[in-house]
C-alpha atoms as a PDB file:
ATOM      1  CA  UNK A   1       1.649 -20.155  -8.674  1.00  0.00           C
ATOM      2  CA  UNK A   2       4.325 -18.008  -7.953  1.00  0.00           C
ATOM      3  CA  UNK A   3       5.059 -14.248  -8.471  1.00  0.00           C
ATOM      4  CA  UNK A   4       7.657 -13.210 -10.843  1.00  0.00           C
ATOM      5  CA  UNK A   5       7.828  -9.590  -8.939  1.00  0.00           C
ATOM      6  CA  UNK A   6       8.499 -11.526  -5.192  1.00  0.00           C
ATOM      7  CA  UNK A   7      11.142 -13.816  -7.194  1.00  0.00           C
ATOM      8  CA  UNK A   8      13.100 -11.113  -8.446  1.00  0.00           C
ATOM      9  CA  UNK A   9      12.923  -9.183  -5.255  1.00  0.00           C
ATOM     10  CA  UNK A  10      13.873 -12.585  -3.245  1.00  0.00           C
ATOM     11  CA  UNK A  11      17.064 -12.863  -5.830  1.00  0.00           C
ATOM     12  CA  UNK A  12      18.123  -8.883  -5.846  1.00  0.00           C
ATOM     13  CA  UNK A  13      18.479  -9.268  -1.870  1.00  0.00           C
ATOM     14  CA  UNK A  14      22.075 -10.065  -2.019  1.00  0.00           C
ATOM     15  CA  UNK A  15      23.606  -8.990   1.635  1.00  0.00           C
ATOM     16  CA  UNK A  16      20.325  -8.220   2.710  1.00  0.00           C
ATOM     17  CA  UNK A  17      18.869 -11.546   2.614  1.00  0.00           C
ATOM     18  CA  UNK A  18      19.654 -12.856   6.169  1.00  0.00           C
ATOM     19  CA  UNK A  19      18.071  -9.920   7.904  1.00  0.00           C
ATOM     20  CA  UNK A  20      14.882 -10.140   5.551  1.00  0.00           C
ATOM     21  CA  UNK A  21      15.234 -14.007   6.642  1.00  0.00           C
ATOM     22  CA  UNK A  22      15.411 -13.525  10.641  1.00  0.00           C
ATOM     23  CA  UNK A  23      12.514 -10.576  10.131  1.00  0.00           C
ATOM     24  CA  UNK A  24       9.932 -13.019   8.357  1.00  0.00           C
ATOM     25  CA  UNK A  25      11.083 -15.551  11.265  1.00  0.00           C
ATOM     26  CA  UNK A  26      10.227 -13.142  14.164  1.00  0.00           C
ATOM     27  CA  UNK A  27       6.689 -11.954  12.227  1.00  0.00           C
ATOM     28  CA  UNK A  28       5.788 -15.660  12.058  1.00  0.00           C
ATOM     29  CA  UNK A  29       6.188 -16.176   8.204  1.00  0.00           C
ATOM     30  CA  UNK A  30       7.060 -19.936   7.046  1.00  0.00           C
ATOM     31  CA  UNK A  31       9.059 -18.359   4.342  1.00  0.00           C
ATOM     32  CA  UNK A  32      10.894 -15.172   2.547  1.00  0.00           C
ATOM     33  CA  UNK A  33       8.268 -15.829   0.080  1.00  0.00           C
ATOM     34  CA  UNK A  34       5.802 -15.353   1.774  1.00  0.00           C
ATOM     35  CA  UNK A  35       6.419 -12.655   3.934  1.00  0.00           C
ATOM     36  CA  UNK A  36       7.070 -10.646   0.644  1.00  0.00           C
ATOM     37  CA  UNK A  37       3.809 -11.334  -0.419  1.00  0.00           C
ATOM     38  CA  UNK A  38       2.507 -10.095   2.599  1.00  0.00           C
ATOM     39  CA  UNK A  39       4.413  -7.210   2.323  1.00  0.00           C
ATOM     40  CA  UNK A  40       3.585  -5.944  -1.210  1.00  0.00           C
ATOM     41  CA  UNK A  41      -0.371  -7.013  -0.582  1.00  0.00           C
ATOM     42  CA  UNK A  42      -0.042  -4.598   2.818  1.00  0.00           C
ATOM     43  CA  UNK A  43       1.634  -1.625  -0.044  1.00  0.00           C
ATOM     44  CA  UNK A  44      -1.478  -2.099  -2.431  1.00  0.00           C
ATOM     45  CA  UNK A  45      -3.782  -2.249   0.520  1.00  0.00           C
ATOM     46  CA  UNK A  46      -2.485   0.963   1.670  1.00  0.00           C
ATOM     47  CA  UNK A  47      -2.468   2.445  -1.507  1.00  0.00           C
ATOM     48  CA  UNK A  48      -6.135   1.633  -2.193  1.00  0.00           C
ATOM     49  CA  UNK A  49      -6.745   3.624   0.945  1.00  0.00           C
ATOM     50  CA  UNK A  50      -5.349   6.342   0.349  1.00  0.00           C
ATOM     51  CA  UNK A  51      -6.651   6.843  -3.332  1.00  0.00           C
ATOM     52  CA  UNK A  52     -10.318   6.256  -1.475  1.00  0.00           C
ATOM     53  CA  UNK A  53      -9.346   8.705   1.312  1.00  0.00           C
ATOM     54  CA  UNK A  54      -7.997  11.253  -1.619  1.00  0.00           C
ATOM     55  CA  UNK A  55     -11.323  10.754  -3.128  1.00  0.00           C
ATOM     56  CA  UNK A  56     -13.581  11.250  -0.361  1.00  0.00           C
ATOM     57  CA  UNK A  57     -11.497  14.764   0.552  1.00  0.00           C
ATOM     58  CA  UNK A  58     -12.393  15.997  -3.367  1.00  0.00           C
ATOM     59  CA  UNK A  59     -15.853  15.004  -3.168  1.00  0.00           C
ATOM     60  CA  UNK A  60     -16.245  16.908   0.113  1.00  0.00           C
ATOM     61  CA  UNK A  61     -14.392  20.401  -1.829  1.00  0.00           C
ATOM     62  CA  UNK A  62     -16.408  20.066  -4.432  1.00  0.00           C
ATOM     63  CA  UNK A  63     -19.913  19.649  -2.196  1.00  0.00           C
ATOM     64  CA  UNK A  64     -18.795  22.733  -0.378  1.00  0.00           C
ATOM     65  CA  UNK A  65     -18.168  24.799  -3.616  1.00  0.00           C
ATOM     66  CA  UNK A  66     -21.330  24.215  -4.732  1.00  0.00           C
ATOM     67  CA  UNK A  67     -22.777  25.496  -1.370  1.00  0.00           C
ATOM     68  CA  UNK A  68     -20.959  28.848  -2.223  1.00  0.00           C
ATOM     69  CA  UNK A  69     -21.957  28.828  -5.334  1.00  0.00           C
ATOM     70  CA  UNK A  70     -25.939  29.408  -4.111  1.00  0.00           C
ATOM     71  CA  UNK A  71     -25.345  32.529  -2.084  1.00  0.00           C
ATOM     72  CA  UNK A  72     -25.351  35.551  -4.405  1.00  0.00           C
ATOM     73  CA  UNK A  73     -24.342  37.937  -1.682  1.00  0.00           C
ATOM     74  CA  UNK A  74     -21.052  36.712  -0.837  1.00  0.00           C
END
């Protein structure tokens, strides 16, 4: 099954489209497809970490807030 979202982008290349094509060639893709696919998985991947790393740094303010929050003196 294809992707709607890689078809479009694949169609709205215009001028671009041979460099995309000799890129995917030199990475080792079989097709435009599917280095596309690659690409927009990598996007989401990153994405993913950085919510998780975004996260993880608002956990950690709100652990040391609560550490202030014990001491009366300061």
């Amino acid at each position: 099954m294809q992707n709607q979202e890689i078809i479009k982008i694949i169609e709205n290349l215009k001028g671009r489209r041979g460099y995309e094509e000799k890129k995917a060639s030199k990475l080792g893709f079989t097709s435009l497809y599917a280095y596309f696919e690659d690409k927009i998985l990598k996007e989401k991947q990153a994405i993913n970490d950085r919510n998780k790393e975004l996260e993880k740094v608002d956990s950690e303010r709100d652990t040391k807030k609560e550490k202030k929050k014990g001491c009366s003196c300061c």
